[in-house]
C-alpha atoms as a PDB file:
ATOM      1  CA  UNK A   1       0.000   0.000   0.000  1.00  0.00           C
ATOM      2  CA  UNK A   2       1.229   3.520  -0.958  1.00  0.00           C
ATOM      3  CA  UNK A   3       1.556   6.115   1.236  1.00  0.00           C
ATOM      4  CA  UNK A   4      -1.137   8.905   1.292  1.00  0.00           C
ATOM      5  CA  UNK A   5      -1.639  12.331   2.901  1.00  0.00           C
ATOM      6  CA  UNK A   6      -4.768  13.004   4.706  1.00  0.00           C
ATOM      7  CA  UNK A   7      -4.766  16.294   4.060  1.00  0.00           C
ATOM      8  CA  UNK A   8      -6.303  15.248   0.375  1.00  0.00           C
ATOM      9  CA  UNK A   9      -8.938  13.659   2.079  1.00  0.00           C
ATOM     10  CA  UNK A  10     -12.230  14.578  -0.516  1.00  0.00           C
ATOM     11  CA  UNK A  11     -14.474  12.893   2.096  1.00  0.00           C
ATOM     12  CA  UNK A  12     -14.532  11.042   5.372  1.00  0.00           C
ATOM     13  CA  UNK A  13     -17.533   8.809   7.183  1.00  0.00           C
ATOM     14  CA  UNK A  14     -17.399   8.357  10.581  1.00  0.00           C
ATOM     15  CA  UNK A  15     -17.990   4.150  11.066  1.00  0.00           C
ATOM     16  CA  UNK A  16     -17.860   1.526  14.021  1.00  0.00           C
ATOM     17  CA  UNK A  17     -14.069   1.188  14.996  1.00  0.00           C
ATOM     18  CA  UNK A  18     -13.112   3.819  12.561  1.00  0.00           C
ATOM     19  CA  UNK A  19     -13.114   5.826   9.548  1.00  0.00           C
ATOM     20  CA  UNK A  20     -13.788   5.723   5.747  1.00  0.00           C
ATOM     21  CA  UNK A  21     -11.804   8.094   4.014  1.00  0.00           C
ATOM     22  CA  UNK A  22     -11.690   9.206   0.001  1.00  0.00           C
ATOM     23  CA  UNK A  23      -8.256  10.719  -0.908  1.00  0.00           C
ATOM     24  CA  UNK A  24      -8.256  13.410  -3.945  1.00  0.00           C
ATOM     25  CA  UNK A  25      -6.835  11.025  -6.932  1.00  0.00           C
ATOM     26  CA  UNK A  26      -4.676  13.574  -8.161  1.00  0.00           C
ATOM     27  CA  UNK A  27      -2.054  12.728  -5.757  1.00  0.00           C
ATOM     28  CA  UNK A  28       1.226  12.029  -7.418  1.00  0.00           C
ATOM     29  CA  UNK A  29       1.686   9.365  -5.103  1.00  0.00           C
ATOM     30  CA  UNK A  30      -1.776   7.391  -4.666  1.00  0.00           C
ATOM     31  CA  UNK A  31      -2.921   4.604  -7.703  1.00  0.00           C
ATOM     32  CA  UNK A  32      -6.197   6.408  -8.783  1.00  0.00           C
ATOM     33  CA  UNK A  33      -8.269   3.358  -9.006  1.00  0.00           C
ATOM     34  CA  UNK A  34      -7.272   2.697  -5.207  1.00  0.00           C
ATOM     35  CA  UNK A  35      -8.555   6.135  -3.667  1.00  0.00           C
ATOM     36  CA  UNK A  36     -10.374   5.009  -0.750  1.00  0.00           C
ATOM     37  CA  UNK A  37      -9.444   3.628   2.632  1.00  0.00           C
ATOM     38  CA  UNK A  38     -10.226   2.007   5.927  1.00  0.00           C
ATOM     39  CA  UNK A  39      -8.620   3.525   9.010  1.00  0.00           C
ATOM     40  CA  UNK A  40      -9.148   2.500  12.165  1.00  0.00           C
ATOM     41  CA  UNK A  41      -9.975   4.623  15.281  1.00  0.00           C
ATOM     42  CA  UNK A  42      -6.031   5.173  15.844  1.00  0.00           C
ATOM     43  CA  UNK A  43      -5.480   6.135  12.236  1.00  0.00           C
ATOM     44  CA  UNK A  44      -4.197   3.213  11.289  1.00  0.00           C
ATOM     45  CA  UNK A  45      -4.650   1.634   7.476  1.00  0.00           C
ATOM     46  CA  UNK A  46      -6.995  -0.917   7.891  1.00  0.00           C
ATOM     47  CA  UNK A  47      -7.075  -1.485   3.778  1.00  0.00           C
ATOM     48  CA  UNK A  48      -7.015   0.147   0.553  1.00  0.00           C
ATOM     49  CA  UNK A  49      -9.665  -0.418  -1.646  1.00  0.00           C
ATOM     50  CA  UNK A  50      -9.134  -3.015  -4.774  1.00  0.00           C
ATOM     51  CA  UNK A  51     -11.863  -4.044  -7.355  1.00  0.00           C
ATOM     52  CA  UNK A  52     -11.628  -6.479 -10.338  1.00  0.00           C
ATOM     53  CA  UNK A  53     -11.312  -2.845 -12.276  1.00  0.00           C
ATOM     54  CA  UNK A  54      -7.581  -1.726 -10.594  1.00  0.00           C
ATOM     55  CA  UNK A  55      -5.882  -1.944 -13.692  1.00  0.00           C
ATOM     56  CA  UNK A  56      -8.323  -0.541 -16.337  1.00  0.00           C
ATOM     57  CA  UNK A  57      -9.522   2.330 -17.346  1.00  0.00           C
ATOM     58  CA  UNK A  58     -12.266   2.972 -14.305  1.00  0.00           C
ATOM     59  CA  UNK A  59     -11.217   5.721 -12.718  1.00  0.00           C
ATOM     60  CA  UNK A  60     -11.096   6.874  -9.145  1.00  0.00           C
ATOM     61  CA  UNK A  61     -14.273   6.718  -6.662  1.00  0.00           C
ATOM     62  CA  UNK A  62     -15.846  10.112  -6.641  1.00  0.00           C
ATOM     63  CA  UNK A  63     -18.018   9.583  -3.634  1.00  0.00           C
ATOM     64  CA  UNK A  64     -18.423   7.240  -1.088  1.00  0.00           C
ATOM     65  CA  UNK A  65     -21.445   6.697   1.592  1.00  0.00           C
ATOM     66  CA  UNK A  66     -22.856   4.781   4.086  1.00  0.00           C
ATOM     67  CA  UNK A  67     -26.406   3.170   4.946  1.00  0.00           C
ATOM     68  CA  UNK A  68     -27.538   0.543   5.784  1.00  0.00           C
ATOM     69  CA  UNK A  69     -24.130  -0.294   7.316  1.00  0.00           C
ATOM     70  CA  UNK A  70     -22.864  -0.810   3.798  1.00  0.00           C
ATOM     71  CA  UNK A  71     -20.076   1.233   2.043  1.00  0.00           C
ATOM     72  CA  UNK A  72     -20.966   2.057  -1.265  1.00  0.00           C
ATOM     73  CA  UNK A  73     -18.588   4.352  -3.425  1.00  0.00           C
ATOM     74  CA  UNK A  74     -19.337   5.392  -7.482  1.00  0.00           C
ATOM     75  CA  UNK A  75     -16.616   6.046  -9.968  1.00  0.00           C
ATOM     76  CA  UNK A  76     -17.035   9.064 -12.790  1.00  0.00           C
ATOM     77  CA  UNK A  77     -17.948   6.383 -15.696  1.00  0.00           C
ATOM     78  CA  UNK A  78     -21.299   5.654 -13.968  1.00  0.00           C
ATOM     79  CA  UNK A  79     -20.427   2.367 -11.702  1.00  0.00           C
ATOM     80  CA  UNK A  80     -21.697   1.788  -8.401  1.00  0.00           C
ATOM     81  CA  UNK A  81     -20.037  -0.431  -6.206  1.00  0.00           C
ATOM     82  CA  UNK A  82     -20.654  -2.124  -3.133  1.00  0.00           C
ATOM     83  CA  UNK A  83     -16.908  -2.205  -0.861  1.00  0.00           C
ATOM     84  CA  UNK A  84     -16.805  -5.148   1.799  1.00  0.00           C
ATOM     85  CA  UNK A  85     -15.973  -3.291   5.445  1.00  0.00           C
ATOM     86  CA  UNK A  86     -13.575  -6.459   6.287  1.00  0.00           C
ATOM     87  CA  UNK A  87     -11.667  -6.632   3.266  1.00  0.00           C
ATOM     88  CA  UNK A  88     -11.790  -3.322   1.113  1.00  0.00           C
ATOM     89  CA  UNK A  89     -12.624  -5.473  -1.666  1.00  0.00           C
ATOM     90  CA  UNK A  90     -15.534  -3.620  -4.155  1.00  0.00           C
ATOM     91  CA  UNK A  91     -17.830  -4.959  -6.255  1.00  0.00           C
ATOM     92  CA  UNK A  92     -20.296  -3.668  -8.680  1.00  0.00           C
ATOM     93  CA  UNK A  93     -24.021  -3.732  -7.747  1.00  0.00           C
ATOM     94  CA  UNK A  94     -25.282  -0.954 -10.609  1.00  0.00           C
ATOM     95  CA  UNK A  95     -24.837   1.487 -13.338  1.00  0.00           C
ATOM     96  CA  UNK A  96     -25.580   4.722 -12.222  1.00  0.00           C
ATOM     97  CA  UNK A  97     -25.954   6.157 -15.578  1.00  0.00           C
END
Protein backbone atom coordinates (compact mmCIF):
# COMPACT_ATOMS: atom_id res chain seq x y z
CA UNK A 1 0.00 0.00 0.00
CA UNK A 2 1.23 3.52 -0.96
CA UNK A 3 1.56 6.12 1.24
CA UNK A 4 -1.14 8.91 1.29
CA UNK A 5 -1.64 12.33 2.90
CA UNK A 6 -4.77 13.00 4.71
CA UNK A 7 -4.77 16.29 4.06
CA UNK A 8 -6.30 15.25 0.38
CA UNK A 9 -8.94 13.66 2.08
CA UNK A 10 -12.23 14.58 -0.52
CA UNK A 11 -14.47 12.89 2.10
CA UNK A 12 -14.53 11.04 5.37
CA UNK A 13 -17.53 8.81 7.18
CA UNK A 14 -17.40 8.36 10.58
CA UNK A 15 -17.99 4.15 11.07
CA UNK A 16 -17.86 1.53 14.02
CA UNK A 17 -14.07 1.19 15.00
CA UNK A 18 -13.11 3.82 12.56
CA UNK A 19 -13.11 5.83 9.55
CA UNK A 20 -13.79 5.72 5.75
CA UNK A 21 -11.80 8.09 4.01
CA UNK A 22 -11.69 9.21 0.00
CA UNK A 23 -8.26 10.72 -0.91
CA UNK A 24 -8.26 13.41 -3.95
CA UNK A 25 -6.83 11.03 -6.93
CA UNK A 26 -4.68 13.57 -8.16
CA UNK A 27 -2.05 12.73 -5.76
CA UNK A 28 1.23 12.03 -7.42
CA UNK A 29 1.69 9.37 -5.10
CA UNK A 30 -1.78 7.39 -4.67
CA UNK A 31 -2.92 4.60 -7.70
CA UNK A 32 -6.20 6.41 -8.78
CA UNK A 33 -8.27 3.36 -9.01
CA UNK A 34 -7.27 2.70 -5.21
CA UNK A 35 -8.55 6.14 -3.67
CA UNK A 36 -10.37 5.01 -0.75
CA UNK A 37 -9.44 3.63 2.63
CA UNK A 38 -10.23 2.01 5.93
CA UNK A 39 -8.62 3.53 9.01
CA UNK A 40 -9.15 2.50 12.16
CA UNK A 41 -9.97 4.62 15.28
CA UNK A 42 -6.03 5.17 15.84
CA UNK A 43 -5.48 6.13 12.24
CA UNK A 44 -4.20 3.21 11.29
CA UNK A 45 -4.65 1.63 7.48
CA UNK A 46 -6.99 -0.92 7.89
CA UNK A 47 -7.08 -1.48 3.78
CA UNK A 48 -7.01 0.15 0.55
CA UNK A 49 -9.67 -0.42 -1.65
CA UNK A 50 -9.13 -3.01 -4.77
CA UNK A 51 -11.86 -4.04 -7.36
CA UNK A 52 -11.63 -6.48 -10.34
CA UNK A 53 -11.31 -2.85 -12.28
CA UNK A 54 -7.58 -1.73 -10.59
CA UNK A 55 -5.88 -1.94 -13.69
CA UNK A 56 -8.32 -0.54 -16.34
CA UNK A 57 -9.52 2.33 -17.35
CA UNK A 58 -12.27 2.97 -14.31
CA UNK A 59 -11.22 5.72 -12.72
CA UNK A 60 -11.10 6.87 -9.15
CA UNK A 61 -14.27 6.72 -6.66
CA UNK A 62 -15.85 10.11 -6.64
CA UNK A 63 -18.02 9.58 -3.63
CA UNK A 64 -18.42 7.24 -1.09
CA UNK A 65 -21.44 6.70 1.59
CA UNK A 66 -22.86 4.78 4.09
CA UNK A 67 -26.41 3.17 4.95
CA UNK A 68 -27.54 0.54 5.78
CA UNK A 69 -24.13 -0.29 7.32
CA UNK A 70 -22.86 -0.81 3.80
CA UNK A 71 -20.08 1.23 2.04
CA UNK A 72 -20.97 2.06 -1.26
CA UNK A 73 -18.59 4.35 -3.42
CA UNK A 74 -19.34 5.39 -7.48
CA UNK A 75 -16.62 6.05 -9.97
CA UNK A 76 -17.04 9.06 -12.79
CA UNK A 77 -17.95 6.38 -15.70
CA UNK A 78 -21.30 5.65 -13.97
CA UNK A 79 -20.43 2.37 -11.70
CA UNK A 80 -21.70 1.79 -8.40
CA UNK A 81 -20.04 -0.43 -6.21
CA UNK A 82 -20.65 -2.12 -3.13
CA UNK A 83 -16.91 -2.21 -0.86
CA UNK A 84 -16.81 -5.15 1.80
CA UNK A 85 -15.97 -3.29 5.45
CA UNK A 86 -13.58 -6.46 6.29
CA UNK A 87 -11.67 -6.63 3.27
CA UNK A 88 -11.79 -3.32 1.11
CA UNK A 89 -12.62 -5.47 -1.67
CA UNK A 90 -15.53 -3.62 -4.16
CA UNK A 91 -17.83 -4.96 -6.26
CA UNK A 92 -20.30 -3.67 -8.68
CA UNK A 93 -24.02 -3.73 -7.75
CA UNK A 94 -25.28 -0.95 -10.61
CA UNK A 95 -24.84 1.49 -13.34
CA UNK A 96 -25.58 4.72 -12.22
CA UNK A 97 -25.95 6.16 -15.58
Amino acid sequence: MKKFDLRATKAAIEIPDGRIVLINWSRDDLDANRNVFRLDKNGKMIWQVSSEHDDDVSGPFATIRYENEKLLASRWIGLLYDINLETGFAVVIAETR
